[in-house]
C-alpha atoms as a PDB file:
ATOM      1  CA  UNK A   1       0.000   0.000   0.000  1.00  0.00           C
ATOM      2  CA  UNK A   2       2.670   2.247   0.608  1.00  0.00           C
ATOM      3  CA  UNK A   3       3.861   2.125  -2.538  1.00  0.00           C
ATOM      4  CA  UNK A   4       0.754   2.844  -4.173  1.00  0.00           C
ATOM      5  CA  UNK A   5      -0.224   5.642  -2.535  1.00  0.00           C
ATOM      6  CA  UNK A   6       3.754   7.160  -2.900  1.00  0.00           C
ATOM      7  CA  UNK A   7       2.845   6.321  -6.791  1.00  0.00           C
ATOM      8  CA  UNK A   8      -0.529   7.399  -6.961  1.00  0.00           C
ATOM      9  CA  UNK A   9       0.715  10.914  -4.909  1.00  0.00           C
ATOM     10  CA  UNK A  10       3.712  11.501  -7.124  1.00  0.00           C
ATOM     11  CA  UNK A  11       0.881  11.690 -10.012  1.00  0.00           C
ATOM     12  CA  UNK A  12      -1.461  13.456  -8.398  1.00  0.00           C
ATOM     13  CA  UNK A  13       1.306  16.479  -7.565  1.00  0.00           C
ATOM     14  CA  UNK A  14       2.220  16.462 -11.443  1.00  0.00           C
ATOM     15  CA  UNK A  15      -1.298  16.896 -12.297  1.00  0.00           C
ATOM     16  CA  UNK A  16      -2.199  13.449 -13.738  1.00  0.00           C
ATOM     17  CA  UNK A  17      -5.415  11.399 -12.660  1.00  0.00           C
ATOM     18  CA  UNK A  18      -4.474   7.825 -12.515  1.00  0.00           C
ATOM     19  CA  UNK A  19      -5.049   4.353 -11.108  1.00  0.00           C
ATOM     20  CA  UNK A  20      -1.774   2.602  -9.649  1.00  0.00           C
ATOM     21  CA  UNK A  21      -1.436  -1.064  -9.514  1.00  0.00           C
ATOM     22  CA  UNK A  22       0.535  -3.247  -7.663  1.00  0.00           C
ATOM     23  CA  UNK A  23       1.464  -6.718  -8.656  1.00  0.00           C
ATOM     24  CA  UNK A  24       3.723  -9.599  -6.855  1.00  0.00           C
ATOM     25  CA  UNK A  25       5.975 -11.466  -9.249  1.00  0.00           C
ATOM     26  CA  UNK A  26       3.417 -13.823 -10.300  1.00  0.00           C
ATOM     27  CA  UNK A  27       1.363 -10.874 -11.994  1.00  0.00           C
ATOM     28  CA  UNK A  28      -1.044 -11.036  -9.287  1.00  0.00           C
ATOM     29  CA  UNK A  29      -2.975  -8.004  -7.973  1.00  0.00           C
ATOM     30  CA  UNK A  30      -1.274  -6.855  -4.369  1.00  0.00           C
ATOM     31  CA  UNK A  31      -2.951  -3.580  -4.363  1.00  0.00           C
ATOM     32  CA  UNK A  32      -5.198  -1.048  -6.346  1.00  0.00           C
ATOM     33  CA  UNK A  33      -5.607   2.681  -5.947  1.00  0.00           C
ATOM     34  CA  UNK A  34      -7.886   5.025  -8.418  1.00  0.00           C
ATOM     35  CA  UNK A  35      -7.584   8.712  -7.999  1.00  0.00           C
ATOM     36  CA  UNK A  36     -10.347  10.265  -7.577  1.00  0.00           C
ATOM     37  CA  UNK A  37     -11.167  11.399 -11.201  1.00  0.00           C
ATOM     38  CA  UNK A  38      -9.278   8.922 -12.823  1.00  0.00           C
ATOM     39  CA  UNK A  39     -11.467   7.339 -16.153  1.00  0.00           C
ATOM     40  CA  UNK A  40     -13.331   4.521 -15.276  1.00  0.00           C
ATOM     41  CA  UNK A  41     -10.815   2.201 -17.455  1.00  0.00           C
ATOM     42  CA  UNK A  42      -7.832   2.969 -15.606  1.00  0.00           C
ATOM     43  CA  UNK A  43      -7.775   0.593 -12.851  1.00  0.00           C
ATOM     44  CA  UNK A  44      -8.134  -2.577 -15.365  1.00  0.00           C
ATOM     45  CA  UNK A  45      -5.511  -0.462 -17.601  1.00  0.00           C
ATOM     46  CA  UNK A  46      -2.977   0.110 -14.488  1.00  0.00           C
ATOM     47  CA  UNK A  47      -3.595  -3.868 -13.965  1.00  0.00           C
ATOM     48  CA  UNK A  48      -2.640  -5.011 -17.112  1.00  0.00           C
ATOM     49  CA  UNK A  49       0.241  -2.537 -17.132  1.00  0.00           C
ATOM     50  CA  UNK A  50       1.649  -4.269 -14.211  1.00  0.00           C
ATOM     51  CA  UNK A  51       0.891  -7.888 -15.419  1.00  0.00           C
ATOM     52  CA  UNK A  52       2.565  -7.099 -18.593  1.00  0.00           C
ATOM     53  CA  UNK A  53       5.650  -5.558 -17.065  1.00  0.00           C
ATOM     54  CA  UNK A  54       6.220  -8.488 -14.622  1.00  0.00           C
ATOM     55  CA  UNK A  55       5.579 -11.037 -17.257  1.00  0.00           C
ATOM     56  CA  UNK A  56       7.997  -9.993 -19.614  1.00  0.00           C
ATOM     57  CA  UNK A  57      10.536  -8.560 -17.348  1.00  0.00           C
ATOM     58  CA  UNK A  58      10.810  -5.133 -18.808  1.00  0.00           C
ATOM     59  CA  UNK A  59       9.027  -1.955 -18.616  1.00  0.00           C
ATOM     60  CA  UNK A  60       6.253  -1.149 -20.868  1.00  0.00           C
ATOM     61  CA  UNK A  61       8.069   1.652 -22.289  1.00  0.00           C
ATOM     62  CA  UNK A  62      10.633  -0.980 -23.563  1.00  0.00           C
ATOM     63  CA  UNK A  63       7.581  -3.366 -25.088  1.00  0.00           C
ATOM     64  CA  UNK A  64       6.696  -0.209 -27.003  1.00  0.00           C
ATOM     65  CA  UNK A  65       9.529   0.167 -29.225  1.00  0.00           C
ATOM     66  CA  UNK A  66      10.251  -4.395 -29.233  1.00  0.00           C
ATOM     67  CA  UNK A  67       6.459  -4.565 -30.194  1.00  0.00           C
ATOM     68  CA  UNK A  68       6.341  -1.549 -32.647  1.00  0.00           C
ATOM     69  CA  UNK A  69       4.712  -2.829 -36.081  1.00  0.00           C
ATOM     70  CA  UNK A  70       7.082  -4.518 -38.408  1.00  0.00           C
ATOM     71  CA  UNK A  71       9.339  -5.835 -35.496  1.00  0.00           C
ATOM     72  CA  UNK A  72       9.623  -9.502 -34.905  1.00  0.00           C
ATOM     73  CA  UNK A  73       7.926  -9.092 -31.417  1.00  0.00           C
ATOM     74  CA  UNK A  74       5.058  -6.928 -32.419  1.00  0.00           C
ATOM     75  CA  UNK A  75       2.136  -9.798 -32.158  1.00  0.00           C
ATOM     76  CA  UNK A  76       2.582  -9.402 -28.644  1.00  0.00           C
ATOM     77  CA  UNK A  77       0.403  -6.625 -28.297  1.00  0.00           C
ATOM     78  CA  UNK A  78      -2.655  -9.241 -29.853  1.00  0.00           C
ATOM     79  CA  UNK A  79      -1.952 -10.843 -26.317  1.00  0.00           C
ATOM     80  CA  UNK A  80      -4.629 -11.032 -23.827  1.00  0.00           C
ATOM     81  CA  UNK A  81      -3.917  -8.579 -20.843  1.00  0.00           C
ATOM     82  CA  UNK A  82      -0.403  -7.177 -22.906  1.00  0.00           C
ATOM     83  CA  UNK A  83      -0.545  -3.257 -22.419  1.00  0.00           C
ATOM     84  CA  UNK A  84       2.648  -1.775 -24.480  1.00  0.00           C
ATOM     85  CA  UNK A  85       2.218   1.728 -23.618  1.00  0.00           C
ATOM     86  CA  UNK A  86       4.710   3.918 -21.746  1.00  0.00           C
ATOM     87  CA  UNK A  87       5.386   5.047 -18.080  1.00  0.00           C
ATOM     88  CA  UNK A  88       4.813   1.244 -16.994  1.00  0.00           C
ATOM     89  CA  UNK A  89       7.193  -0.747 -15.214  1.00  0.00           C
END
């Protein structure tokens, strides 16, 4: 939880309305936090993030560029749960 709500502040102070999730190193959901005017897709988003940072072992920022179209990798964003989007780790 604490590291949620250090996330989910650090946000919040540069103006962004997010959900934060925490997962263990299975991909399983520790913790959830939604700011308060976050869109109602960002906690499943934030989720996913997480899962698909922990189950490939690299940030989401990374999976961006690997999984860009054209590169060898990029079916993996057809993947159920993958989220390849930035700021992710």
């Amino acid at each position: 939880m604490k590291a949620a709500t250090a996330a989910l502040a650090k946000c919040r102070a540069d103006g962004y309305q997010v959900a934060v999730a925490i997962v263990d190193r299975s991909g399983l959901v520790q913790a959830v936090l939604r700011d308060r005017f976050a869109g109602a897709h960002t906690p499943e988003t934030a989720t996913n993030k997480a899962w698909t940072a922990v189950s490939f072992r690299t940030h989401t920022s990374d999976l961006v560029k690997l999984t860009a179209p054209g590169q060898e990798a990029a079916g993996i964003r057809n993947l159920p749960r993958v989220v390849a989007v930035g700021a992710g780790s």
